[in-house]
Protein backbone atom coordinates (compact mmCIF):
# COMPACT_ATOMS: atom_id res chain seq x y z
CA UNK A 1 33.26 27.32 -21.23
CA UNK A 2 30.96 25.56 -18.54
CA UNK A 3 31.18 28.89 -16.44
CA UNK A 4 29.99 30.88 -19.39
CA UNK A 5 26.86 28.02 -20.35
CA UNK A 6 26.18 28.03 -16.31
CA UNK A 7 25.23 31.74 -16.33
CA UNK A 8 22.12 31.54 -18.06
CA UNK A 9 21.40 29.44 -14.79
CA UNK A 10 22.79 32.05 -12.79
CA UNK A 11 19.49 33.46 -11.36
CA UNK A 12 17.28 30.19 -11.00
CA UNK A 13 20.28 28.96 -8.60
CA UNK A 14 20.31 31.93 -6.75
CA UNK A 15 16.08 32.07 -6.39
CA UNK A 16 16.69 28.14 -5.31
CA UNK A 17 19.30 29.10 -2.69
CA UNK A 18 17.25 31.45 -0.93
CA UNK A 19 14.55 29.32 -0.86
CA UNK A 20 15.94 26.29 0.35
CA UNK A 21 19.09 27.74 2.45
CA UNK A 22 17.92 31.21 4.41
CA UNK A 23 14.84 32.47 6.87
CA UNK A 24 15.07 34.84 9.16
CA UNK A 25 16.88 33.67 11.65
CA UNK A 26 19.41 31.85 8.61
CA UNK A 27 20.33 34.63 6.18
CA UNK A 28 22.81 35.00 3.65
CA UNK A 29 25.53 37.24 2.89
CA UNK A 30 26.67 38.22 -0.80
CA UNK A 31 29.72 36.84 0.23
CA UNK A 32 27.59 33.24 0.77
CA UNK A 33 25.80 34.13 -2.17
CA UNK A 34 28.61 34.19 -4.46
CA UNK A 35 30.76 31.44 -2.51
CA UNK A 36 27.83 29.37 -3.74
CA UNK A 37 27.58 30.54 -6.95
CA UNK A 38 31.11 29.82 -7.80
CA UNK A 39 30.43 26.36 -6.44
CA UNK A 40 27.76 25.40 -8.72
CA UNK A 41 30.46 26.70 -11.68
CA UNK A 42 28.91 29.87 -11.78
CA UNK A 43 30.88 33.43 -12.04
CA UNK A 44 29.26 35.99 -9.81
CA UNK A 45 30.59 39.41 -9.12
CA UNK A 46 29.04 41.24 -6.03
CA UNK A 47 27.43 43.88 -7.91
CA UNK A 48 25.98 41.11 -10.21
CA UNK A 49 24.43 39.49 -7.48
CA UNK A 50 23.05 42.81 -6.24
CA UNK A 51 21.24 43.39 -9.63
CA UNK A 52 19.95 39.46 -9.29
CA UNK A 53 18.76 40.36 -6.40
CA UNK A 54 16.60 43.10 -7.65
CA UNK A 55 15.40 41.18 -10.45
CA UNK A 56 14.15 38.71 -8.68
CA UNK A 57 12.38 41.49 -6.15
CA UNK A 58 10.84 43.24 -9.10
CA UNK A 59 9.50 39.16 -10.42
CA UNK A 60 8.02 38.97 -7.09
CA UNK A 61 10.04 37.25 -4.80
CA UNK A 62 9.83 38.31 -1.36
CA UNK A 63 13.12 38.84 -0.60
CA UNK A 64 13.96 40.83 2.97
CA UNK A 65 17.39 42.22 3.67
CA UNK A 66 18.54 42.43 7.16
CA UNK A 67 20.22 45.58 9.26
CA UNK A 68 23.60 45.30 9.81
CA UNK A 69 26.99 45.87 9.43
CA UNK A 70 27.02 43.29 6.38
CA UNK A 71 24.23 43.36 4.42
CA UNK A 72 22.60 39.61 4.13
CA UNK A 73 19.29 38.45 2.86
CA UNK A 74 16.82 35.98 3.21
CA UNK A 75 13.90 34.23 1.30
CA UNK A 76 10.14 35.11 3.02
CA UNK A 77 9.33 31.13 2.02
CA UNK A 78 6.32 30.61 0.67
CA UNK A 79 2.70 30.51 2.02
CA UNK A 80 3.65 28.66 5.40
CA UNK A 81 5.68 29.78 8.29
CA UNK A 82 7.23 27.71 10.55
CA UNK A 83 4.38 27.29 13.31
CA UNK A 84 1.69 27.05 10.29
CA UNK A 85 4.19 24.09 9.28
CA UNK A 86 4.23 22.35 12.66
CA UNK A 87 0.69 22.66 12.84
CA UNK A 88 -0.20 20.40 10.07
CA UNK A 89 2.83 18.54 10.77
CA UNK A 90 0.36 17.81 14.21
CA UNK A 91 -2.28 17.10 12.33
CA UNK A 92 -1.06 14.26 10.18
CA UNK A 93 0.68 12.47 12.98
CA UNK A 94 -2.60 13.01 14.42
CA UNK A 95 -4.43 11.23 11.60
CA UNK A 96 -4.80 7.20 12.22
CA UNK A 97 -5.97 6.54 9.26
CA UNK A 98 -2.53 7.56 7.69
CA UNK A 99 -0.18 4.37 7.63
CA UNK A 100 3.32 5.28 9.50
CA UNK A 101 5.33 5.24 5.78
CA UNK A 102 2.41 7.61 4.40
CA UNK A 103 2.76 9.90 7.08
CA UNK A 104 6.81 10.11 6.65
CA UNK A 105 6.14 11.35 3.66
CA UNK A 106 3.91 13.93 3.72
CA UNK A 107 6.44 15.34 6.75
CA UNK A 108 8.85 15.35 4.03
CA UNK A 109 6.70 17.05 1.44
CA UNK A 110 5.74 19.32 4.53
CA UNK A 111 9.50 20.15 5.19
CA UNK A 112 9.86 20.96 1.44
CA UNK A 113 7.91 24.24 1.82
CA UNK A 114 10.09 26.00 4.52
CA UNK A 115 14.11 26.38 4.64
CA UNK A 116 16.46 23.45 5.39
CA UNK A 117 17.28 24.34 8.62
CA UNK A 118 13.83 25.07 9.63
CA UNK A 119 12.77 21.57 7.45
CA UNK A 120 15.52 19.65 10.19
CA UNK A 121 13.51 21.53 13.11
CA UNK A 122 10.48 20.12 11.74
CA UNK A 123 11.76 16.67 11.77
CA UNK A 124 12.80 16.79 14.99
CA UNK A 125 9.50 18.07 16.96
CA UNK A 126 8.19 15.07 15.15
CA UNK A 127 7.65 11.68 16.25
CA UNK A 128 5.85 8.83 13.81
CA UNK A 129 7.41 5.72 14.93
CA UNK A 130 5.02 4.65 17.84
CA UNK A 131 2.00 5.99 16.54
CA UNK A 132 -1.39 4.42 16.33
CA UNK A 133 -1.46 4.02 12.38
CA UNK A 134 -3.45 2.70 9.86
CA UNK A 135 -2.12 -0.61 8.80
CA UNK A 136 -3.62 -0.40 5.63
CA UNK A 137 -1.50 1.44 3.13
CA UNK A 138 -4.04 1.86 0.40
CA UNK A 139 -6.28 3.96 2.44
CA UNK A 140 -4.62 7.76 1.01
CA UNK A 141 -6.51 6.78 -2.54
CA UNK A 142 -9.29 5.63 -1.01
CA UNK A 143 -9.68 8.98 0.26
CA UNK A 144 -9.01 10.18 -3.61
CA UNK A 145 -11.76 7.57 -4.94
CA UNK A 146 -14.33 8.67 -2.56
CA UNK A 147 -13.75 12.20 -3.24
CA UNK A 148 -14.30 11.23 -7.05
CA UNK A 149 -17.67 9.11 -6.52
CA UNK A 150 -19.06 12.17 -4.49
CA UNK A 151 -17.88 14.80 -7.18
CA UNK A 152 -19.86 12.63 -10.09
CA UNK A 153 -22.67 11.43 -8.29
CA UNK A 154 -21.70 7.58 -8.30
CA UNK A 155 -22.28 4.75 -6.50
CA UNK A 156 -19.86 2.47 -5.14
CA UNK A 157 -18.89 -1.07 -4.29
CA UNK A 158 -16.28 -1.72 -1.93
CA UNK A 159 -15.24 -4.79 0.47
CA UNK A 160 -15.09 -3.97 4.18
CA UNK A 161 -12.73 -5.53 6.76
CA UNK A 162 -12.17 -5.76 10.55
CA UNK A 163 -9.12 -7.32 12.20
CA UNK A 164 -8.16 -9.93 13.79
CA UNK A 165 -6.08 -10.87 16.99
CA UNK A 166 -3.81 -12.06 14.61
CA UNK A 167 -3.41 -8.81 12.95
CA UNK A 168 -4.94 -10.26 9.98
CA UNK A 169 -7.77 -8.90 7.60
CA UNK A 170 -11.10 -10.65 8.09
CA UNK A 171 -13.49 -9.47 5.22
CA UNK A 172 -17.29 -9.43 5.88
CA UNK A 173 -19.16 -11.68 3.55
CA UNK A 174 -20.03 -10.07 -0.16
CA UNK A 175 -19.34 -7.11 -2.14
CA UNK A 176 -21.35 -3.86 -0.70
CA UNK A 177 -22.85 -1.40 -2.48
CA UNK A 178 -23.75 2.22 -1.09
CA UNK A 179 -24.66 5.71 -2.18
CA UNK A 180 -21.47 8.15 -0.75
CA UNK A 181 -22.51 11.20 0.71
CA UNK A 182 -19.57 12.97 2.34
CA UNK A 183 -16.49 12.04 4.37
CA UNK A 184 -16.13 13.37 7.97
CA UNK A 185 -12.83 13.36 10.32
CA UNK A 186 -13.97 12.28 13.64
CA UNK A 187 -11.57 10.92 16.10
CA UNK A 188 -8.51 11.29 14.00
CA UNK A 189 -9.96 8.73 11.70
CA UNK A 190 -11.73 9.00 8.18
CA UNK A 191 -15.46 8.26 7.63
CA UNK A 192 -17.39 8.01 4.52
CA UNK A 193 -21.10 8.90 5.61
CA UNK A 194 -23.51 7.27 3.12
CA UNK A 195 -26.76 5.71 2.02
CA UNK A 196 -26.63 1.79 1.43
CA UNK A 197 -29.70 -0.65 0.63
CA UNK A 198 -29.61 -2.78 4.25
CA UNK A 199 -29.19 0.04 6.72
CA UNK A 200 -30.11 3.48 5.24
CA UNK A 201 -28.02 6.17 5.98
CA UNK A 202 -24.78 4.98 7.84
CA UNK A 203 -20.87 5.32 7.89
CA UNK A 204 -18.01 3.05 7.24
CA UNK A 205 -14.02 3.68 8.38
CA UNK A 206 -12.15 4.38 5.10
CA UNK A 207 -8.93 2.44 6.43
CA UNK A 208 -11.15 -0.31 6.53
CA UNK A 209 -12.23 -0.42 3.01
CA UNK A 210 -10.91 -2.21 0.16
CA UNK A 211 -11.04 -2.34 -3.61
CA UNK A 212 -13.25 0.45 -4.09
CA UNK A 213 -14.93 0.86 -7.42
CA UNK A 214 -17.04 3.44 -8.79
CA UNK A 215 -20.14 1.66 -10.84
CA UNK A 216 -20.97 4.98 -12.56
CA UNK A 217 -24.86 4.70 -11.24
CA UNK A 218 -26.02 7.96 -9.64
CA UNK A 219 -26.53 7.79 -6.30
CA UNK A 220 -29.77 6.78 -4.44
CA UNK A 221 -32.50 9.97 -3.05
CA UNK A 222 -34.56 9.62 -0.29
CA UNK A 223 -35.92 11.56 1.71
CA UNK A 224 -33.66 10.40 4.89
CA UNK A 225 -30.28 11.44 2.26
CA UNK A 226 -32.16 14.42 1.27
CA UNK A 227 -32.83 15.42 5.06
CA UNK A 228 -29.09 14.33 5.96
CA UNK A 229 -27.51 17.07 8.23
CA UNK A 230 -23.74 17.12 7.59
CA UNK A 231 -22.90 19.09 10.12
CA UNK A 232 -24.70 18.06 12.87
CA UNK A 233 -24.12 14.21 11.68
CA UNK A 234 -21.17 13.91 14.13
CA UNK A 235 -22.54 15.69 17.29
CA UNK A 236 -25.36 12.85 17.38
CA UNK A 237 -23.19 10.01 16.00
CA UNK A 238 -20.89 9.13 19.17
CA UNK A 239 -17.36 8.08 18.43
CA UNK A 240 -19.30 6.92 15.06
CA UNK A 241 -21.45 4.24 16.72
CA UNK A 242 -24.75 3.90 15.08
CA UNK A 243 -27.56 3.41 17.39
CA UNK A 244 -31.34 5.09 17.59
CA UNK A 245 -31.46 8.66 17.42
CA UNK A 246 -33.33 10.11 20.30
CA UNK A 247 -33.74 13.43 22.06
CA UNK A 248 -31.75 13.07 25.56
CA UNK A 249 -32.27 15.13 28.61
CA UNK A 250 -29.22 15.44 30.77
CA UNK A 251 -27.80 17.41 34.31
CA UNK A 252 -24.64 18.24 34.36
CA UNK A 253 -22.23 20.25 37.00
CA UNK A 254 -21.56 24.25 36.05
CA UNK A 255 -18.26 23.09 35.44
CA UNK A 256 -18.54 20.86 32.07
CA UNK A 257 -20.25 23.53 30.23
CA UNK A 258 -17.42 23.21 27.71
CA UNK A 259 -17.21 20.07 27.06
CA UNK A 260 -20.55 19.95 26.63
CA UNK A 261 -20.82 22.87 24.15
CA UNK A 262 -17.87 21.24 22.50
CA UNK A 263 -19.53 18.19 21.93
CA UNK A 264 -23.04 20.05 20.59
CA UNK A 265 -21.90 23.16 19.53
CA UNK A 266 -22.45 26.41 20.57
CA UNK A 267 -26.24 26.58 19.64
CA UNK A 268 -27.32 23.79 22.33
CA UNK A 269 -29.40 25.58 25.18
CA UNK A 270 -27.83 25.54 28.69
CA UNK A 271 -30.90 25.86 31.12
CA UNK A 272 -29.79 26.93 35.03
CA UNK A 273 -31.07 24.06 37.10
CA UNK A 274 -29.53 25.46 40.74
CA UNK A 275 -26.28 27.73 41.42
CA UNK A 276 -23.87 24.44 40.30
CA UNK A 277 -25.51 22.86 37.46
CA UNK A 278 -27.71 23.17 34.29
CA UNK A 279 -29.79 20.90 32.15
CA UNK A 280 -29.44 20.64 28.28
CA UNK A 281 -31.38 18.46 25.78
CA UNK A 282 -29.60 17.26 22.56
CA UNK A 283 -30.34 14.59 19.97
CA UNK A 284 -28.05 11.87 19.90
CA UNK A 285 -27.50 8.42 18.58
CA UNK A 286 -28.17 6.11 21.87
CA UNK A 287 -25.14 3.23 22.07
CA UNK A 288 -22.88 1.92 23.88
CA UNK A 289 -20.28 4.71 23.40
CA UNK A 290 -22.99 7.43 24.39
CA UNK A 291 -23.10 5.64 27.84
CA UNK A 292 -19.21 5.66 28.05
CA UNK A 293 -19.02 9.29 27.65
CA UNK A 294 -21.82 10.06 30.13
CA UNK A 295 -19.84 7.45 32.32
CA UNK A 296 -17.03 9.32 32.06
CA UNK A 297 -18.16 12.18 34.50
CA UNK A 298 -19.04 10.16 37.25
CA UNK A 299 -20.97 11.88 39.40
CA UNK A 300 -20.57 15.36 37.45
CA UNK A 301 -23.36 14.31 34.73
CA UNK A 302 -26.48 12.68 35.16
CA UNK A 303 -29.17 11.43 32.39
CA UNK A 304 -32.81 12.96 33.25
CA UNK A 305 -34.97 11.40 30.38
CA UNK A 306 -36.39 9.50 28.98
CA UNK A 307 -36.91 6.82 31.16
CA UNK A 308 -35.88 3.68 28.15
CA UNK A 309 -32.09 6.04 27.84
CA UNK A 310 -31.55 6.26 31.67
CA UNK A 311 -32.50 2.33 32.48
CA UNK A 312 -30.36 1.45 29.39
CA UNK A 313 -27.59 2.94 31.03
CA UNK A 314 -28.12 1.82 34.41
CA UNK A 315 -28.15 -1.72 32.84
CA UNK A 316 -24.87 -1.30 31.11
CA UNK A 317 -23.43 0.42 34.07
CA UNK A 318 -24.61 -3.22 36.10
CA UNK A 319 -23.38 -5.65 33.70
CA UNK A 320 -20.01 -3.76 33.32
CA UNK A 321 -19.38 -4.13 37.50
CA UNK A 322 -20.55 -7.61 37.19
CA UNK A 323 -17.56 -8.50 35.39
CA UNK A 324 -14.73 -7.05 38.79
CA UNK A 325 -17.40 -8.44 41.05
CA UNK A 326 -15.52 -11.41 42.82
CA UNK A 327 -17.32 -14.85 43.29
C-alpha cells in the first residue's frame, strides 16, 4: 500500500536525486536510479524510469546522458558550476565583515546549489577557522537595514563602536544620525558612505555599527551629496581614511604602472617622464594611509607636488624612524 501512495512521489524523488547525487564526473545508472527508488519505497521498472526521465527533459530539466557501454545520467545543476561555486566561496571567506559562524553558513547554502560530492569538495578547499572575522554577529542585517534606508530615502540613527585591547565594545558618546548614501566593499570590509550633520559627507564600517534604526525622514541634499561620485569615492578615499582631498602629483618607476592604474582606474593619464618612469596626477584624500602606500615603494615612487603633500610625508616618514632610533 505505501509503495502504491509513494508513486505519486515517484518523479520529484528522482528530479531530487539527480540534483543532489550526480555531475559529470558522478553519474547515475538506471540501475542506481531504481536501487534508489526502491529504497525510498518506491516501485520503479527500467523502462519507467526511462519515460521519467523524458518527462522531466521535456519540463526542462537539463538532464545529459553519458556514452557508454551502460547508459547513466547526470543532473546539469543549476546556474553555478563548480569553479563559479568556489569563487564566491573565495569571496565570503574573503569578507571580514562576515562573523566566522555567518560565513559557515553561507558555505553551506553555497554547497546546496551543486551535487554532494562536489558540495564535500567545496568544503574542503575551504578554510574559515583562522580567519580575520567580524566579531560582531549582527552585522549581515545591518547590511539588510542599510539597503532598506537607501531604497526609501531615510535617515538613520545608529551607535558606533571601536574595540578595545580587551576585546570589548567601547561605544562613542550619543546616538548619531546621518543621511545613507550607498555602501562600498573596500578592503574586504563593508562601508556605508553617507552625509551626517558634524562632518558632511563621510563613511562608517558597518561591523562597527549597532542598533540601527530607520527614522523615516528623507535624507539630507546638498550640493556636496548631490556632487558625490560613487565610483570614484574609493580611488581618493585610501583604505577609507578621511583626510583633505587634494590633487597629488607623483613619479613613479615604468614598472608600477599597474598598480597604479589599479588603484585610479584605467582613465588616469600616465605621462613619460624618461625611458624608466612616468608622472601621473590623481585626486586623493591626503592621510596617514596615503603616505603608507606611497611608502610602500620605497624608492620606486616619489611625490612631486605640492609642496604641503610632500613635507607632510617627509614629516611622517621622520617621526616614524624616530621611534627604532636608539638613545
Amino acid at each position: 500500500m505505501a509503495k502504491m501512495e509513494n508513486q505519486k512521489l515517484k518523479l520529484l524523488v528522482l528530479k531530487d536525486y539527480l540534483e543532489q547525487n550526480t555531475d559529470p564526473e558522478h553519474p547515475a545508472t538506471i540501475h542506481d536510479l531504481t536501487a534508489y527508488l526502491e529504497s525510498r519505497d518506491i516501485h520503479a521498472e527500467r523502462k519507467s524510469v526511462y519515460r521519467d526521465i523524458q518527462l522531466l527533459l521535456d519540463y526542462g530539466c537539463d538532464i545529459v546522458a553519458t556514452k557508454g557501454k551502460t547508459a547513466s545520467y547526470y543532473m546539469n545543476a543549476g546556474v553555478f558550476d563548480l569553479a563559479e561555486l568556489k569563487l564566491l566561496a573565495d569571496a565570503v571567506l574573503a569578507s571580514k565583515f562576515l562573523t566566522e559562524k555567518k560565513s559557515s553558513v553561507l558555505l553551506k547554502k553555497l554547497g546546496s546549489l551543486t551535487s554532494r560530492q562536489r558540495a564535500v569538495e567545496l568544503r574542503r578547499s575551504m578554510v574559515v577557522s583562522g580567519r580575520v572575522k567580524s566579531m560582531n554577529e549582527s552585522v549581515f542585517y545591518n547590511v539588510d537595514a542599510l539597503h532598506e534606508a537607501i531604497r526609501t530615502n531615510s535617515q538613520i540613527r545608529f551607535r558606533y563602536f571601536e574595540w578595545n585591547r580587551d576585546k570589548e565594545r567601547v561605544y562613542r558618546k550619543g546616538v548619531r544620525t546621518a543621511s545613507p548614501y550607498a555602501l562600498r566593499w573596500d578592503d574586504s570590509n563593508y562601508y556605508l558612505i553617507a552625509h551626517t550633520p558634524e562632518y558632511g559627507i563621510t563613511h562608517f564600517r558597518v561591523d562597527k555599527m549597532n542598533s540601527i534604526q530607520l527614522t523615516g525622514e528623507p535624507r539630507v541634499q546638498t550640493e556636496e551629496t548631490k556632487q558625490l561620485d560613487l565610483a570614484n569615492y574609493g580611488k581618493e578615499v585610501f583604505g577609507m581614511f578621511n583626510g583633505e582631498l587634494q590633487t597629488v602629483r607623483m613619479r613613479f618607476e615604468n614598472g608600477l604602472a599597474g598598480v597604479v592604474i589599479d588603484r585610479f582606474g584605467k582613465d588616469i593619464m600616465l605621462i613619460p617622464d624618461d625611458d624608466a618612469h612616468f608622472i601621473c596626477a590623481a585626486e586623493v584624500m591626503v592621510s596617514p594611509v596615503f603616505y603608507a602606500w606611497i611608502a610602500s615603494f620605497g624608492t620606486r615612487a616619489r611625490l612631486l607636488s605640492p609642496a604641503s603633500v610632500v613635507e607632510g610625508f617627509v614629516e611622517d616618514c621622520k617621526n616614524t624612524l624616530e621611534l627604532y632610533q636608539t638613545p
